[in-house]
Protein backbone atom coordinates (compact mmCIF):
# COMPACT_ATOMS: atom_id res chain seq x y z
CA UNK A 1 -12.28 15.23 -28.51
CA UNK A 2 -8.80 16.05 -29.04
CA UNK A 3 -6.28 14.40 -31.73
CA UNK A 4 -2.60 13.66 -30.98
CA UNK A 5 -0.14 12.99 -33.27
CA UNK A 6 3.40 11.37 -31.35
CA UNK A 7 6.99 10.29 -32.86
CA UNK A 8 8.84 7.90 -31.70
CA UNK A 9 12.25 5.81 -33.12
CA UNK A 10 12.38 1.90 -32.17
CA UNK A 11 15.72 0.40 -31.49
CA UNK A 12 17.76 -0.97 -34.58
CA UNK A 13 16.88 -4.12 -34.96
CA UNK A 14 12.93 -4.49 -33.22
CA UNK A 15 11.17 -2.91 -35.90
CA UNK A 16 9.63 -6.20 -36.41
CA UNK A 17 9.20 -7.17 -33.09
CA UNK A 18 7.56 -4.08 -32.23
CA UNK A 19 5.09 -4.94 -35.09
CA UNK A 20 4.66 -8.17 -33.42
CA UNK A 21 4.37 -6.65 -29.73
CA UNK A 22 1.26 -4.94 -31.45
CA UNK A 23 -0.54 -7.55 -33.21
CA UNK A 24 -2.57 -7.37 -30.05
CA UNK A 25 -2.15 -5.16 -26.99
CA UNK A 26 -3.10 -6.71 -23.51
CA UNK A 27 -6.51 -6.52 -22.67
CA UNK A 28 -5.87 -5.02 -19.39
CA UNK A 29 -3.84 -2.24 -21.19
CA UNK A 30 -6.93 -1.58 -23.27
CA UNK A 31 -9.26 -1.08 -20.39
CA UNK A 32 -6.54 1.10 -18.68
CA UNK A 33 -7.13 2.98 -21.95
CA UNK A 34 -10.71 3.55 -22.23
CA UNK A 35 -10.75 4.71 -18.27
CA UNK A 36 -8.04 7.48 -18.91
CA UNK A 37 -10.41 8.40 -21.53
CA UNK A 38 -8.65 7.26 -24.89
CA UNK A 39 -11.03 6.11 -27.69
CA UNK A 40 -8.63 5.32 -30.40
CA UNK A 41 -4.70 4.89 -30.80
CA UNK A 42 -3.02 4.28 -34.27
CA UNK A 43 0.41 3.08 -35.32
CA UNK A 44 1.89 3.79 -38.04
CA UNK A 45 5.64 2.59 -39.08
CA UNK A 46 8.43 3.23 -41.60
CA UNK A 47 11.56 2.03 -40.65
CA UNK A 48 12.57 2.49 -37.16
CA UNK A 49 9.98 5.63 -37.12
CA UNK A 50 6.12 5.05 -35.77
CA UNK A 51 3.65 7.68 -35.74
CA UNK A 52 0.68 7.64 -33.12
CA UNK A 53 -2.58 9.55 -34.29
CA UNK A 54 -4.19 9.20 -30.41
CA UNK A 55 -7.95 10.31 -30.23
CA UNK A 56 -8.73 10.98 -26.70
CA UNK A 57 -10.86 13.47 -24.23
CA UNK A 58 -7.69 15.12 -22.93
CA UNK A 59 -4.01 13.57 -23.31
CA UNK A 60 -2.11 15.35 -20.55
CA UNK A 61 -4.85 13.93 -18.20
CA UNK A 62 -4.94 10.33 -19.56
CA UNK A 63 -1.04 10.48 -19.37
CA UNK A 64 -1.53 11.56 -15.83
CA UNK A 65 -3.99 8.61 -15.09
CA UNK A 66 -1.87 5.87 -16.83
CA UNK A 67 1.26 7.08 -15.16
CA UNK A 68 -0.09 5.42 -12.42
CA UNK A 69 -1.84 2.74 -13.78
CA UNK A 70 -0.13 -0.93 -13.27
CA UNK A 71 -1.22 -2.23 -16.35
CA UNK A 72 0.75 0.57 -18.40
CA UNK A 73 3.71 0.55 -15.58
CA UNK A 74 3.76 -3.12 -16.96
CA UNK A 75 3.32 -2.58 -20.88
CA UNK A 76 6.02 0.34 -20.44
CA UNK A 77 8.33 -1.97 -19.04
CA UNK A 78 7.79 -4.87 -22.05
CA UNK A 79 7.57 -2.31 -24.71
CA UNK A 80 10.84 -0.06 -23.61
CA UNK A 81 13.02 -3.01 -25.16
CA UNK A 82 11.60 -2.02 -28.11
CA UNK A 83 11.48 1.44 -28.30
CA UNK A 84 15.10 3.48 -28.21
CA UNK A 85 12.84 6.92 -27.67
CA UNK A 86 10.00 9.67 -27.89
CA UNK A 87 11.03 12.01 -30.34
CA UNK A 88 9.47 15.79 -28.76
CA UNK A 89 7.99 18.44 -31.05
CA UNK A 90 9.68 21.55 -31.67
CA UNK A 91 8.72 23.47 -28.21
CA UNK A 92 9.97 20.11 -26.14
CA UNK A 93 6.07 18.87 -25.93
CA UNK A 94 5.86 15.08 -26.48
CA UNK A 95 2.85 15.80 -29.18
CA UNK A 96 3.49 17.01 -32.65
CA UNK A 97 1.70 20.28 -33.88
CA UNK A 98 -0.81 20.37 -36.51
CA UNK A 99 0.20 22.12 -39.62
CA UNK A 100 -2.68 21.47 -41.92
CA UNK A 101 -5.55 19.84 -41.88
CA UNK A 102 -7.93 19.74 -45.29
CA UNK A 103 -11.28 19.95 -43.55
CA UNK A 104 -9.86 23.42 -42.01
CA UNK A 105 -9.43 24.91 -45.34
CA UNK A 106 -12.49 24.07 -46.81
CA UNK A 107 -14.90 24.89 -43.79
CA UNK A 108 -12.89 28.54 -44.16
């Protein structure tokens, strides 16, 4: 299983909305998910920031998949009012690199 971590900035003004927009994600969305072989997806939000911790079998291939699944080619659409951009990590990548992690250091 791999972990990714993602950053991305909502437009001024739809930080709440956005909230809203996730109180519940379409159904259809969520079985698009589980086929490109996501188990878990987490939001978190200060501000206009959001942080994604996404647990999945391998991102760059679920990205693949749901690039060309019409239930995401629909969220993408609803949700891009929302969201002003995906901030990239330092080498350009879309996922943020691990620094630390706790469990690392102790099983060292």
């Amino acid at each position: 299983m791999t972990l990714v971590a993602l950053h991305t900035i909502l437009r001024e003004g739809r930080e709440a909305d956005y909230d809203v927009a996730h109180a519940r994600i379409p159904d259809e969305l969520m079985e698009a998910h589980r086929r490109a072989g996501i188990r878990d997806w987490r939001i978190w939000r200060s501000g206009r920031n959001c942080f994604h911790l996404v647990e999945c079998d391998d991102f760059a291939a679920a990205v693949a998949l749901l690039d060309q699944d019409p239930a995401n080619e629909r969220w993408q659409a609803f949700i891009g009012d929302y969201v002003d951009h995906l901030e990239p990590g330092p080498t350009g990548e879309p996922a943020l690199p691990l620094i630390w992690r706790m469990h690392d250091q102790e099983a060292g």
